[in-house]
Structures are given as structure tokens and as C-alpha cells.
C-alpha atoms as a PDB file:
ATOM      1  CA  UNK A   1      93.112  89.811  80.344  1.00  0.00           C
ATOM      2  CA  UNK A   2      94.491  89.045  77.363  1.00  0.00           C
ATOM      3  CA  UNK A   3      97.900  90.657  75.468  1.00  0.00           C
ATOM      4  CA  UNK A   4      96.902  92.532  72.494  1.00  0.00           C
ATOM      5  CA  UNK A   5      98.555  94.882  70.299  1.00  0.00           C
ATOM      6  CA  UNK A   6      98.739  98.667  70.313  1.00  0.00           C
ATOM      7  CA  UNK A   7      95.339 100.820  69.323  1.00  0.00           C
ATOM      8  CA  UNK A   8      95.217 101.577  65.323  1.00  0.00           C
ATOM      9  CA  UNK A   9      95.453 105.292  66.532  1.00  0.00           C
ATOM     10  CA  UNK A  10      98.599 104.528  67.793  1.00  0.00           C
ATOM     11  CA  UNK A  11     100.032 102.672  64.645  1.00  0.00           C
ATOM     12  CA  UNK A  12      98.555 105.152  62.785  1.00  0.00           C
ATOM     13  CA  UNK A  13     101.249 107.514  64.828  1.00  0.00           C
ATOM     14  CA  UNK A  14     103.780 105.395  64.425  1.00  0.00           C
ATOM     15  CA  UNK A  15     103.935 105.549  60.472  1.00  0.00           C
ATOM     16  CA  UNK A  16     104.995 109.056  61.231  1.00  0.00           C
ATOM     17  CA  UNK A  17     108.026 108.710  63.556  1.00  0.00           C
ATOM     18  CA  UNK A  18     109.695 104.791  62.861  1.00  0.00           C
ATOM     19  CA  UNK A  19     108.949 101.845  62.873  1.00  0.00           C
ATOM     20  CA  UNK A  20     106.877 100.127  65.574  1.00  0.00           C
ATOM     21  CA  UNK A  21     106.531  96.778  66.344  1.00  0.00           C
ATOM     22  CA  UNK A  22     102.741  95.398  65.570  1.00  0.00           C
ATOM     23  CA  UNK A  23     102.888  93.379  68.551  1.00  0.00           C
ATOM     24  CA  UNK A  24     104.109  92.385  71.822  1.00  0.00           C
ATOM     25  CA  UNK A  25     105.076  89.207  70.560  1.00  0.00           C
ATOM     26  CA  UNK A  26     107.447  90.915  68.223  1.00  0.00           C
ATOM     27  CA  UNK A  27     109.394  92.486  70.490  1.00  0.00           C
ATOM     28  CA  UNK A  28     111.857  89.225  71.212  1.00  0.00           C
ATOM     29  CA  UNK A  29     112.735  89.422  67.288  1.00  0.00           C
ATOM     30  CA  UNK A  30     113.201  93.316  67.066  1.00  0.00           C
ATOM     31  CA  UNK A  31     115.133  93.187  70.269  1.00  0.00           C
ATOM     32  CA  UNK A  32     117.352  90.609  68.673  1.00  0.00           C
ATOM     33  CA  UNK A  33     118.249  91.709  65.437  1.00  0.00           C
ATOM     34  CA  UNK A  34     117.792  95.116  65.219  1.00  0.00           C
ATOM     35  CA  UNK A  35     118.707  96.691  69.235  1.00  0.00           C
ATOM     36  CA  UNK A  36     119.631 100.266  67.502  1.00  0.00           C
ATOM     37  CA  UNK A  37     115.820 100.899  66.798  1.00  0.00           C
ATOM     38  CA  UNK A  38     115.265 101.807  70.214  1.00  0.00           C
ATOM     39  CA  UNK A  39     118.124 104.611  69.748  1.00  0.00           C
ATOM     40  CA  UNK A  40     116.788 105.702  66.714  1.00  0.00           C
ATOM     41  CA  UNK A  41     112.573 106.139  68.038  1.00  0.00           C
ATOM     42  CA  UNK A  42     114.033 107.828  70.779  1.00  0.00           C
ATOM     43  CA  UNK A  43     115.438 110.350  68.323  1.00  0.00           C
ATOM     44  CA  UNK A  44     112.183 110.526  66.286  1.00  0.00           C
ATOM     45  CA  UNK A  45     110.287 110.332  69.847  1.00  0.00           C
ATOM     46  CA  UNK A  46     107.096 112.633  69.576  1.00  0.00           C
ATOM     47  CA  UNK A  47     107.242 115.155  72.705  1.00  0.00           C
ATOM     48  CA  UNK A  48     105.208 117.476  74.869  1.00  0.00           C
ATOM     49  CA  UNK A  49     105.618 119.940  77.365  1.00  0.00           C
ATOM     50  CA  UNK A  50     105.629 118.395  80.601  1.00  0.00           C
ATOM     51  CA  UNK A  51     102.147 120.019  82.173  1.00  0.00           C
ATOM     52  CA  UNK A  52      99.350 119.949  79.975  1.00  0.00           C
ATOM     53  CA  UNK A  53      96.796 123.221  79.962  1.00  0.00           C
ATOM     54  CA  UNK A  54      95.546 122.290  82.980  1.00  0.00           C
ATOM     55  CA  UNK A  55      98.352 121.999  85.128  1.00  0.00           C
ATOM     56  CA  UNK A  56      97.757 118.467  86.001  1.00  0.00           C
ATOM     57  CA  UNK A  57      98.962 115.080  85.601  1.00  0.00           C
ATOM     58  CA  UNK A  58      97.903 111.241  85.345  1.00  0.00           C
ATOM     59  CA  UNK A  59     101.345 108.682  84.854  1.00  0.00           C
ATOM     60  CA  UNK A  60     101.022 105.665  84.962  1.00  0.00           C
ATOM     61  CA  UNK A  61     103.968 103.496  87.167  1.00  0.00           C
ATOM     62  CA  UNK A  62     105.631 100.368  86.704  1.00  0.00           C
ATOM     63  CA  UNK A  63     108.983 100.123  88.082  1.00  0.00           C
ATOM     64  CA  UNK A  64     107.911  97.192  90.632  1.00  0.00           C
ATOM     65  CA  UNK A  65     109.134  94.308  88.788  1.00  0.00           C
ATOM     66  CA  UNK A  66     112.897  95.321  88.641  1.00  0.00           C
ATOM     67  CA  UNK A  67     112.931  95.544  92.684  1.00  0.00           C
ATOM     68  CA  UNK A  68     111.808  91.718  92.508  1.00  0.00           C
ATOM     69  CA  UNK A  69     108.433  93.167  93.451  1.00  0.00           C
ATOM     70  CA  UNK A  70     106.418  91.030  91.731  1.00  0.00           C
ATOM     71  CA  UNK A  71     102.610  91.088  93.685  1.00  0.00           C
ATOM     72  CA  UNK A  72      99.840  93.487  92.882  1.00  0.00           C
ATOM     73  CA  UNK A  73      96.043  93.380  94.431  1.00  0.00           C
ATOM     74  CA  UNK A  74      96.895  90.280  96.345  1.00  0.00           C
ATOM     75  CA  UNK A  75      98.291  87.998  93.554  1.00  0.00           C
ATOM     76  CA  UNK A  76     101.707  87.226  94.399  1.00  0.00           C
ATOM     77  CA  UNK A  77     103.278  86.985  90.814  1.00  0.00           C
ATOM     78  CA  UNK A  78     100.855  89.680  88.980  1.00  0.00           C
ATOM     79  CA  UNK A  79     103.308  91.558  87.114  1.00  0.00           C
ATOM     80  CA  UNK A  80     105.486  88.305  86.549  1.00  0.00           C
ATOM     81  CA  UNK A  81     104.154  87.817  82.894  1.00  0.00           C
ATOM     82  CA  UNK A  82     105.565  90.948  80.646  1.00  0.00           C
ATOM     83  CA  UNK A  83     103.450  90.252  78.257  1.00  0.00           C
ATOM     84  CA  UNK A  84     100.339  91.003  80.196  1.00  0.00           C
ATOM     85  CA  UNK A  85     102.231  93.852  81.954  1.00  0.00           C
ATOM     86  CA  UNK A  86     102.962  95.337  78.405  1.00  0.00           C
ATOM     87  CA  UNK A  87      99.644  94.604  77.279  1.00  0.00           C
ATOM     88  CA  UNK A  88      98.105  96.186  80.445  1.00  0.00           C
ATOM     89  CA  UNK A  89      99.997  99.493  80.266  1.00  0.00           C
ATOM     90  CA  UNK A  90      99.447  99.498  76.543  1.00  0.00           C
ATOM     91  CA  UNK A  91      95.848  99.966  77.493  1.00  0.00           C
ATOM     92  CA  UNK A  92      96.156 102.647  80.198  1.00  0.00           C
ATOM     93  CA  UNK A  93      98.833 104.471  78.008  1.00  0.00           C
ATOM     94  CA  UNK A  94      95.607 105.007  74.941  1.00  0.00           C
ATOM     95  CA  UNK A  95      93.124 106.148  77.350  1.00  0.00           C
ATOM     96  CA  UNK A  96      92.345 110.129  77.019  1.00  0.00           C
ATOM     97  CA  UNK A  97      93.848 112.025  80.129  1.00  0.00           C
ATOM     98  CA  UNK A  98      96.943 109.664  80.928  1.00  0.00           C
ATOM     99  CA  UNK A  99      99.575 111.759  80.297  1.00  0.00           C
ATOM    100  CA  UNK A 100     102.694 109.300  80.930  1.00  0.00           C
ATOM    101  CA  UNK A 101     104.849 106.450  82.445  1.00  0.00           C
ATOM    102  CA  UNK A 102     107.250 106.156  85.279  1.00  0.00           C
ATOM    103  CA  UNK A 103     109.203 102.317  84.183  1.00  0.00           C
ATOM    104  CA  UNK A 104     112.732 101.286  84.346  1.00  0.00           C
ATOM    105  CA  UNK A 105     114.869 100.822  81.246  1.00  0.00           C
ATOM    106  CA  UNK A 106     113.843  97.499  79.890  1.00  0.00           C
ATOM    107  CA  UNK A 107     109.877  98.432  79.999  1.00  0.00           C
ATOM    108  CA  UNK A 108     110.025 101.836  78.872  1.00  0.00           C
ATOM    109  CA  UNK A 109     112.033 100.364  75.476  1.00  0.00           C
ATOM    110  CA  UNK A 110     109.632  97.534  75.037  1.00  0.00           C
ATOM    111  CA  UNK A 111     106.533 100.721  75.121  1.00  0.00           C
ATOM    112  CA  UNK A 112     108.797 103.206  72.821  1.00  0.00           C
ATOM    113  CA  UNK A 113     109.418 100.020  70.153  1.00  0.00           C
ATOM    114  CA  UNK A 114     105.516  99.799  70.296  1.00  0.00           C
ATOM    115  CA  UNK A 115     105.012 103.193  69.529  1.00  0.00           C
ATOM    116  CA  UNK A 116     103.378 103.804  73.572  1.00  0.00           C
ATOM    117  CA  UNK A 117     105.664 106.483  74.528  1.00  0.00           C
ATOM    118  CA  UNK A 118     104.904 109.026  71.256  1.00  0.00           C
ATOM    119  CA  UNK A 119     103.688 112.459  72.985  1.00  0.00           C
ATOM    120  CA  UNK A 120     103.704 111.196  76.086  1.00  0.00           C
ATOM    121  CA  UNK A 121     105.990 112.502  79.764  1.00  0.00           C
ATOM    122  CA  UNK A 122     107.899 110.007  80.881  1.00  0.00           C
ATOM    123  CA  UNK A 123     109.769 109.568  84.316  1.00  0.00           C
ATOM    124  CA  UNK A 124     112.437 107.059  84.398  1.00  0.00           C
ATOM    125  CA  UNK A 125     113.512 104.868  87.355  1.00  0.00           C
ATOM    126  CA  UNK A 126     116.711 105.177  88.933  1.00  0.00           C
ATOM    127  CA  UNK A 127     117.359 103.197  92.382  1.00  0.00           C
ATOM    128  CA  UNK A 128     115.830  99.713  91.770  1.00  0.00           C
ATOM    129  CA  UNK A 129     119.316  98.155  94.114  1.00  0.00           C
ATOM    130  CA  UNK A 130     117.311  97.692  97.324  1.00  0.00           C
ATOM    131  CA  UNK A 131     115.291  94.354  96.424  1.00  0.00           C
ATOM    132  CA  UNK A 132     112.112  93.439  98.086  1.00  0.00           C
ATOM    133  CA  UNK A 133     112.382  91.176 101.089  1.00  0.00           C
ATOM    134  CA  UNK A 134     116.221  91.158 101.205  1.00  0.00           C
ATOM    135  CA  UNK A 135     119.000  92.135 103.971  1.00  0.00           C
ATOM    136  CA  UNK A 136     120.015  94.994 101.751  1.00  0.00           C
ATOM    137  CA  UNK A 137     116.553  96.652 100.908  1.00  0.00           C
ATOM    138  CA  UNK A 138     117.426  99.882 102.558  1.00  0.00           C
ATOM    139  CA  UNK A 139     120.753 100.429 100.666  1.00  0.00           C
ATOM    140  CA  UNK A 140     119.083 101.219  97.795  1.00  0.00           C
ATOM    141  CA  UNK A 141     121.881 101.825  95.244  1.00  0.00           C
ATOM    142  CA  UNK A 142     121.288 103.119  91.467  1.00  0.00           C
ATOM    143  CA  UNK A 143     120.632 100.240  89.261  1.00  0.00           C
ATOM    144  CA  UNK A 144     118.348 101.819  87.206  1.00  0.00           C
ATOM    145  CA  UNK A 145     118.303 104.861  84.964  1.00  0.00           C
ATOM    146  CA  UNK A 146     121.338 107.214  85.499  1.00  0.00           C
ATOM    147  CA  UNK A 147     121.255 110.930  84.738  1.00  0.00           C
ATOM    148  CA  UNK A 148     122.701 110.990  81.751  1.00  0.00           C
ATOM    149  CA  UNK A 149     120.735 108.146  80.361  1.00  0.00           C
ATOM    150  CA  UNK A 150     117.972 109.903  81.332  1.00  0.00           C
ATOM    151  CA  UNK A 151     119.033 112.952  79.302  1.00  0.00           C
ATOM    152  CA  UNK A 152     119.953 111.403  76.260  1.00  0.00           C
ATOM    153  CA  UNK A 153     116.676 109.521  76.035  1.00  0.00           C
ATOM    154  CA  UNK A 154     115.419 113.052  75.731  1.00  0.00           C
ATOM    155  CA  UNK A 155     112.646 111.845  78.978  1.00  0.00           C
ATOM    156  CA  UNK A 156     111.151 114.630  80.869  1.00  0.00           C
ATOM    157  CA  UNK A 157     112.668 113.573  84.378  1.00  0.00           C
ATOM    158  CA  UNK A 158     113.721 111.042  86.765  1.00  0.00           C
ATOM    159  CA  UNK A 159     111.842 109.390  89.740  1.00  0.00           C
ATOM    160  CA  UNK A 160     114.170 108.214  93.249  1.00  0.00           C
ATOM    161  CA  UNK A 161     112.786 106.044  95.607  1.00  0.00           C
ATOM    162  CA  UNK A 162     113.714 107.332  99.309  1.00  0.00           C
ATOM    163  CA  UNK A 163     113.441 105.362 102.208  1.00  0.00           C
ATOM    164  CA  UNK A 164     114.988 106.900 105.697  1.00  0.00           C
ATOM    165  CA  UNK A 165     115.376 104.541 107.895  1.00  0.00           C
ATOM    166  CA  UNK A 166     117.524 106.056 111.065  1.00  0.00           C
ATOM    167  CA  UNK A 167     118.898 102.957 112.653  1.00  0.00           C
ATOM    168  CA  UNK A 168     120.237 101.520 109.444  1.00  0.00           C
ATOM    169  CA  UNK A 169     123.919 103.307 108.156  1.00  0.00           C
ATOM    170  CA  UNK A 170     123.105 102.139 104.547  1.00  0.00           C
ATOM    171  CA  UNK A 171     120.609 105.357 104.752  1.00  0.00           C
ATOM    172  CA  UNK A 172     123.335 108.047 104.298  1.00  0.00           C
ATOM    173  CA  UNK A 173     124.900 105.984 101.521  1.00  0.00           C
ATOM    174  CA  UNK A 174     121.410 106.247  99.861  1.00  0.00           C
ATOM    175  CA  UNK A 175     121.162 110.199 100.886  1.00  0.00           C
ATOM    176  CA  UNK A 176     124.668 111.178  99.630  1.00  0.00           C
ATOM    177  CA  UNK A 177     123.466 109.279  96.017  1.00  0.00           C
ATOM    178  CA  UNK A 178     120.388 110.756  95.534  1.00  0.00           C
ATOM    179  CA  UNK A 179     121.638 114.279  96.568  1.00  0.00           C
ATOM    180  CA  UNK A 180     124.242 114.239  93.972  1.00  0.00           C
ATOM    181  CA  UNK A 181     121.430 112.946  91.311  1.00  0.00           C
ATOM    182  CA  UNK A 182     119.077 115.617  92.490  1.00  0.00           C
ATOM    183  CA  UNK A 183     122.022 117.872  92.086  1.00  0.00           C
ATOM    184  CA  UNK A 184     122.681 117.028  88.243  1.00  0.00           C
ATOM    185  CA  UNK A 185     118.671 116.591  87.442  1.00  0.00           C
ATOM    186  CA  UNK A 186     118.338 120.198  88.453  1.00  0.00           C
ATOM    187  CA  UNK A 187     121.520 121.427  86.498  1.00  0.00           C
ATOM    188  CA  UNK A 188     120.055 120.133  83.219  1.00  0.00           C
ATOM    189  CA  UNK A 189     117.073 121.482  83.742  1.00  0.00           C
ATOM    190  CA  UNK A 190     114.878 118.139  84.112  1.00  0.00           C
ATOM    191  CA  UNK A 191     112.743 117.019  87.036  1.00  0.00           C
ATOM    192  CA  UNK A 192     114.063 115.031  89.774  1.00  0.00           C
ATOM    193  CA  UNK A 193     111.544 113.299  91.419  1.00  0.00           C
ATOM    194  CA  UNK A 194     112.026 112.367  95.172  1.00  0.00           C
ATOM    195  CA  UNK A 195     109.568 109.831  96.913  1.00  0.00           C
ATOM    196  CA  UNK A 196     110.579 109.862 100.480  1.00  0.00           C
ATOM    197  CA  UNK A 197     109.706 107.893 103.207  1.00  0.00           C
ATOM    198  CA  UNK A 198     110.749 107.138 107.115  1.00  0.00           C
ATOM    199  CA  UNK A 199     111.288 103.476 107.138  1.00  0.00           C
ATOM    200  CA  UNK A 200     111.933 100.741 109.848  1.00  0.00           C
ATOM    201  CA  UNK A 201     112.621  96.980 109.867  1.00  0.00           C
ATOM    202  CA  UNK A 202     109.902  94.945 111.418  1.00  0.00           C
ATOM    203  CA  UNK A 203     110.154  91.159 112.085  1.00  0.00           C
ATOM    204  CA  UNK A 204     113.344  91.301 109.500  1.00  0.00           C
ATOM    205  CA  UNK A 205     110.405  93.854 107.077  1.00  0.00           C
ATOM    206  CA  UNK A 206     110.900  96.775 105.768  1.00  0.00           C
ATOM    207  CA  UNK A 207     108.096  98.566 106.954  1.00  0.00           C
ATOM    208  CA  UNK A 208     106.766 102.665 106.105  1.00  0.00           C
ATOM    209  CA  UNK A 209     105.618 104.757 108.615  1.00  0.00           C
ATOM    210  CA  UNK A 210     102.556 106.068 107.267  1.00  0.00           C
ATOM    211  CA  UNK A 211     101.587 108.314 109.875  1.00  0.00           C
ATOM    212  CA  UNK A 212     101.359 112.251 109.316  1.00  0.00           C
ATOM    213  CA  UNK A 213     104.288 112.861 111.320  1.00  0.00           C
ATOM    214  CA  UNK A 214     106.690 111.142 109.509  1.00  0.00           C
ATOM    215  CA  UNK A 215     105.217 111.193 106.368  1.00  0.00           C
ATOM    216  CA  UNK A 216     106.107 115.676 107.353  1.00  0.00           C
ATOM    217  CA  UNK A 217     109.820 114.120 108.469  1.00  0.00           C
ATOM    218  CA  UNK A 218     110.295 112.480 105.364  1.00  0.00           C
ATOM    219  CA  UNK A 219     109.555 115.825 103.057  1.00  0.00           C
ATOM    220  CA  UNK A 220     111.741 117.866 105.383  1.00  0.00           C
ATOM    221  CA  UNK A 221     114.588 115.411 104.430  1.00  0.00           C
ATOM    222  CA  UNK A 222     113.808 114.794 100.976  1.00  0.00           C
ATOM    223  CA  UNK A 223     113.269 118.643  99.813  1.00  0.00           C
ATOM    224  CA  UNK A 224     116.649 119.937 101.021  1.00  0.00           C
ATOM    225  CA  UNK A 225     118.534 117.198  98.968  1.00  0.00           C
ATOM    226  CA  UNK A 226     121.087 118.477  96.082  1.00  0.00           C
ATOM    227  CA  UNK A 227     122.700 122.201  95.497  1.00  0.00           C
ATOM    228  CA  UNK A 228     118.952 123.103  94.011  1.00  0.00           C
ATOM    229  CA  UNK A 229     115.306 122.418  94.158  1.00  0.00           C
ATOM    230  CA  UNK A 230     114.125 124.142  91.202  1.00  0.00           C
ATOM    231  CA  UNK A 231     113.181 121.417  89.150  1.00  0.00           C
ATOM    232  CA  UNK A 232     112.469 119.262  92.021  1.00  0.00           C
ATOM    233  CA  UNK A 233     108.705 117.623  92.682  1.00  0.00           C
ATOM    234  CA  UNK A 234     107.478 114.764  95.217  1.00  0.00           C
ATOM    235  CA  UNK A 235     105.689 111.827  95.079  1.00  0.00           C
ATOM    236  CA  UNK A 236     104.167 110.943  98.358  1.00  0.00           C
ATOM    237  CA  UNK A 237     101.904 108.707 100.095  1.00  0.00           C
ATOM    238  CA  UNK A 238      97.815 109.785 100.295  1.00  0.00           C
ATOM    239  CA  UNK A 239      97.817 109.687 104.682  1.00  0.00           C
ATOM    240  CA  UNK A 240      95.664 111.390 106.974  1.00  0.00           C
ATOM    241  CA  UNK A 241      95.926 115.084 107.477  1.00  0.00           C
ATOM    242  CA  UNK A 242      97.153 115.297 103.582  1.00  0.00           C
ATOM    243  CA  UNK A 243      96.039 119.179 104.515  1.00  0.00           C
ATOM    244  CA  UNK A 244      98.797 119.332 107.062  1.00  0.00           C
ATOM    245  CA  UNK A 245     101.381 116.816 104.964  1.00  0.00           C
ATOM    246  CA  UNK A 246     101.131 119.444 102.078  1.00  0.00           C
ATOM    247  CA  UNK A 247     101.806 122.563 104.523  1.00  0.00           C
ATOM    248  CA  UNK A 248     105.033 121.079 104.792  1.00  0.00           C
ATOM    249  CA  UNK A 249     106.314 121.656 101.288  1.00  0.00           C
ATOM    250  CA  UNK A 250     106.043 124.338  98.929  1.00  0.00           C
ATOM    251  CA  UNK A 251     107.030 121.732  95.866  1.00  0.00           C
ATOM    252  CA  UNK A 252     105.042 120.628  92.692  1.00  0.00           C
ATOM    253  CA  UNK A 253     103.485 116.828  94.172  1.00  0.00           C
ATOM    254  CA  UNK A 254     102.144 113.808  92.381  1.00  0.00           C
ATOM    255  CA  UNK A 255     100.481 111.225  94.817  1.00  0.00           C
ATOM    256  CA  UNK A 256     101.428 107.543  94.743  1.00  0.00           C
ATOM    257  CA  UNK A 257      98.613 104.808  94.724  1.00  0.00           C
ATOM    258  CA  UNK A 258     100.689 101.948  96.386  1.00  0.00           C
ATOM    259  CA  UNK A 259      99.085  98.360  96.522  1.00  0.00           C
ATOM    260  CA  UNK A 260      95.924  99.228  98.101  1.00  0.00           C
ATOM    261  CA  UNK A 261      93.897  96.128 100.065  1.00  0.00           C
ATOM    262  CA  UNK A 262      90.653  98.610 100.815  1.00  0.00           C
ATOM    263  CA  UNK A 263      87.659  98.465  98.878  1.00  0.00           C
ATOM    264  CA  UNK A 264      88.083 100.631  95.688  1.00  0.00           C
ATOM    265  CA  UNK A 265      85.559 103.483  96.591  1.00  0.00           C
ATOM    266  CA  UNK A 266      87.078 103.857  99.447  1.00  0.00           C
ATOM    267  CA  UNK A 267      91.158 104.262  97.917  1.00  0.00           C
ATOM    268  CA  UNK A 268      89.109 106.563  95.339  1.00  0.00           C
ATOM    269  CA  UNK A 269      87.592 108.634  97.719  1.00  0.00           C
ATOM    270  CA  UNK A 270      90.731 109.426  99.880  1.00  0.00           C
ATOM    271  CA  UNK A 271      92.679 110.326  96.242  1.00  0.00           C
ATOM    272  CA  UNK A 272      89.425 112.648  95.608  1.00  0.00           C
ATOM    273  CA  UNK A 273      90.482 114.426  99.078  1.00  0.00           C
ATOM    274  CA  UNK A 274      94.220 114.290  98.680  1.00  0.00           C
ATOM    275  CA  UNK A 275      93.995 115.810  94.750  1.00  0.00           C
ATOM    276  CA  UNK A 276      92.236 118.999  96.323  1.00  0.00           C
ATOM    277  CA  UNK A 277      95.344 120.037  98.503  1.00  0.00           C
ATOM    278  CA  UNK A 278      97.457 123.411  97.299  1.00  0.00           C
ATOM    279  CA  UNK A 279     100.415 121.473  95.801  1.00  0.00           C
ATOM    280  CA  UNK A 280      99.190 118.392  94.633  1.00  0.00           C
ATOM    281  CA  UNK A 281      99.240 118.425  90.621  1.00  0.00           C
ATOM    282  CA  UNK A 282      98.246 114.745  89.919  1.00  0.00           C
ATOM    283  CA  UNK A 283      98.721 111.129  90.802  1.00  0.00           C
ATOM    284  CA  UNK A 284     101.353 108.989  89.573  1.00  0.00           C
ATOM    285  CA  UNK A 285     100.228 105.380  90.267  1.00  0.00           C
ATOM    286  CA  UNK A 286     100.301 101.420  89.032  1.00  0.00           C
ATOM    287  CA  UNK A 287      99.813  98.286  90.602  1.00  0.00           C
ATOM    288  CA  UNK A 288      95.432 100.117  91.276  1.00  0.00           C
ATOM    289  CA  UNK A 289      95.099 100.794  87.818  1.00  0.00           C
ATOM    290  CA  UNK A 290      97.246  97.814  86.114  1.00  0.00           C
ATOM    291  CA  UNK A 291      95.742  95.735  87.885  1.00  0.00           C
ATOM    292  CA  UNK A 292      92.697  96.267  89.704  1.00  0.00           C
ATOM    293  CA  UNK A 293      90.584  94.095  91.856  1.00  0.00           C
ATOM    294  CA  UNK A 294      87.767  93.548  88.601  1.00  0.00           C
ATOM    295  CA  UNK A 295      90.740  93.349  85.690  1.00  0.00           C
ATOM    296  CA  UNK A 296      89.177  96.043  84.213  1.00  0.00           C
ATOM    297  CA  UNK A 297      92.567  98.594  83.440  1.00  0.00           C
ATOM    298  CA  UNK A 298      90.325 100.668  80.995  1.00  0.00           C
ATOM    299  CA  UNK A 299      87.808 101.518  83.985  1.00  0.00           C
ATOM    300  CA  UNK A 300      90.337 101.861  86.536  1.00  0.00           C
ATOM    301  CA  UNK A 301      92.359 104.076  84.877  1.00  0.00           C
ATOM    302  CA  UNK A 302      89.586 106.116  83.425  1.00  0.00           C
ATOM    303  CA  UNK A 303      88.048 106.544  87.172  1.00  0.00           C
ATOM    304  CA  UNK A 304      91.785 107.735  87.852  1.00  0.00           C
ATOM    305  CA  UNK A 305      91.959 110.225  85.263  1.00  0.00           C
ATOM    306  CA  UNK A 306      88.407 111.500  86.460  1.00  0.00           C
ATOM    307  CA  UNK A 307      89.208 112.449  89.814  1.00  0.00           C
ATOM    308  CA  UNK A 308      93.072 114.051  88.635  1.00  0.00           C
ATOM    309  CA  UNK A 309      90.748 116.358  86.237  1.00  0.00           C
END
């Protein structure tokens, strides 16, 4: 696939709000001599409420690369080129029913400088400390977004990666973070969005536990985090029993995609299911539709958007 710039629809927006770069390539000399665009778009950012009419959402995630998570579809250095990366979520960004990006700092700047983010929700990444494949994975500290960065940027909430692993202390270090986050999210009135799961080391792995049981542990814990819950939503895991998962919970849930190895029809058909629960108001997902098995993000993410509305 190759890197291209943004749609003329969306540089036709951008004469209306600042000035946006024409192309990815131009990002390394905006970034360099002019850094206090990306304060100023922010200010002029385009927004919208947070649900659309019908209640649901489509985001599009990429907050892999700043864990050191890297692979995607079985190519171990996918998202290792930005350009293609920016290129790719350029792409699913323009197509009708995506209505916005989860990303870390340095990728949701490079999208507002190319005018990606105008009228669009976007969730920004907070715990990125727990790096794939090391010895500290499960203490999975705050070196992404903060709260107050969040709020400033004027984004429409913040996402919290939550893995419970009960033989490892670094857990409650993680819990006691994330419940004081939660905490200020709620306070200013902007989502805080918990994705929990009940995690275990395997052969020196961090490893999910998948099953229905524990993906039902994991909500228990994650819900109760904070002094409030009103303006908290889930992202979970599409499992078996997703009827049962979703009794668990009364919260507003997205469903993650993850880095499926299935066939395609088959990840499809299990979102179709998942989507129908009482609850579940849309998928947030990346790696499937940035970079699917054919290349085709357009396709993927249109087949996404399909089964969300």
C-alpha cells in the first residue's frame, strides 16, 4: 500500500479551520519549525457530540506501536513504517461511518496536522509503560496521555489498558493508577475508558484469559474503579457467551478486534453476534482493519462499519 495524502474533501475542510499539512511527508518539516500548530488546530479542532443519531460507534485504534508492539496479521514489523501507518489510518479515518481514533500522543498530532481528526471522537491513550515482551509488562504505568492533556486537547475521552494479573504485585500499582484516572475522567465530565483483562505469565508471556469466566472477573474489577462510573464505558474482548459477558455490566461497551489469526468471515461473523448484545454500542478496533490479511483498509473498514450499523 502506498502513503498518500489526505482526501480533497478533507483539505477542502481544512481551509476552514488551519492549516494542514498536504502530505505525510511534510510532517518532519512542520514538526520542526513550526511545533505550536498542533496547539493552535487543536483550538480550531472541528467537534461532534460523542454518539452519533444512532447511538453507535466505529473508532479506529492505533496505540500498538508505543507499547513496542510492532506486529499486525502475522508480519512482525507491520506498523514499524509511520508513514504507511499514517497513510493507512488516513484512509479508514475518510470512509463514511468511522466515527474516530483511539492513538497515543505522537499519532494523534501527526492526524490533527493533516487535518484527520476535524469532526471526528477521539480517545486518547494513557498507559503505554508495560512494553510488549518485557519483565515489566504487567506494571503498566502512565506514559501516555494524562488527564489533563486529555482535557486540554479538548478529546472526547481517554482509553486504559487493564491487565489483572493476581500473582504479580505490580497489579495494584496499576489498579490504584487507573482508579485515580477514572476518578478525574469522570469529574470533568469525559469518558474513561477501561479495557480489562485477567492476565497470567506463561513461559515468561503475558498471556489473557479469554474464557467467559474471567473475561465476567475482569468487568467486576474494572467497573468499580474510581469515586464514579458515570462517564465510564468498556472495551472488551468478543469471547464466547458475549450474552452472558454483557449480563455482567450495565455500562456503555465498544468491542476490541485484537490481532485476529482466523479467517476473516469467521472474526466478522463473531463481531456480527457480539454487536447484537444489550450494551454493546460499537467496536473500537485496528491492527483487522489497518491492516488486513488482503491490504485492502478501504474494504476492511467498510465491512466494519457495516456490521456496527
Amino acid at each position: 500500500m502506498t502513503t498518500h495524502a489526505p482526501t480533497a474533501d478533507q483539505t477542502a475542510d481544512a481551509s476552514a479551520s488551519g492549516p494542514f499539512v498536504g502530505s505525510v511527508a511534510d510532517l518532519h518539516e512542520v514538526r520542526a519549525t513550526d511545533p505550536r500548530r498542533v496547539a493552535r488546530l487543536l483550538a480550531a479542532r472541528r467537534r461532534r457530540p460523542l454518539l452519533p443519531p444512532d447511538g453507535r460507534l466505529m473508532i479506529v485504534a492505533c496505540d500498538h506501536p508505543a507499547r513496542g508492539a510492532l506486529a499486525a496479521t502475522g508480519r512482525p514489523t507491520a506498523m514499524a513504517d509511520r508513514h504507511e501507518v499514517l497513510a493507512r489510518l488516513v484512509t479508514a479515518l475518510g470512509r463514511p461511518g468511522v466515527d474516530g481514533v483511539l492513538a497515543t500522543a505522537d499519532v494523534l498530532e501527526d492526524l490533527l496536522l493533516l487535518g484527520a481528526l476535524e469532526g471526528k471522537v477521539v480517545f486518547t491513550s494513557m498507559n503505554r509503560g508495560g512494553l510488549a515482551g518485557s519483565a515489566y509488562e504487567m506494571d503498566d504505568r502512565m506514559t501516555g496521555y494524562d488527564v489533563r492533556g486529555t482535557i486540554e486537547s479538548g478529546f472526547e475521552g481517554a482509553k486504559m489498558l487493564t491487565r489483572i494479573d493476581l500473582d504479580d504485585p505490580g497489579t495494584l500499582r496499576t489498579l490504584e493508577t487507573q482508579a485515580a484516572a477514572v476518578s478525574e475522567l469522570n469529574r470533568a465530565e469525559t469518558i474513561a475508558m477501561v479495557e480489562p483483562f485477567m492476565s497470567s505469565r506463561r513461559d515468561g508471556k503475558v498471556v489473557n484469559d479469554l474464557s467467559p469466566d474471567a473475561v465476567i472477573k475482569s468487568v467486576a474489577i474494572a467497573q468499580g474503579l474510581g469515586a464514579s462510573s458515570a462517564f465510564t464505558w468498556l472495551k472488551l474482548p468478543v469471547v464466547e457467551e458475549m450474552e452472558r459477558v454483557m449480563r455482567s455490566t450495565t455500562l456503555p461497551t465498544l468491542l476490541l478486534g485484537g490481532d485476529p489469526t482466523g479467517h476473516p468471515e469467521v472474526v466478522y461473523r463473531s463481531w456480527e453476534s457480539a454487536l447484537a448484545q444489550p450494551g454493546v454500542r460499537g467496536l473500537m478496533v485496528g491492527r483487522t482493519m489497518l491492516f488486513p490479511h488482503d491490504d485492502d483498509v478501504a474494504a476492511a473498514v467498510d465491512t466494519a462499519v457495516g456490521l456496527v450499523r
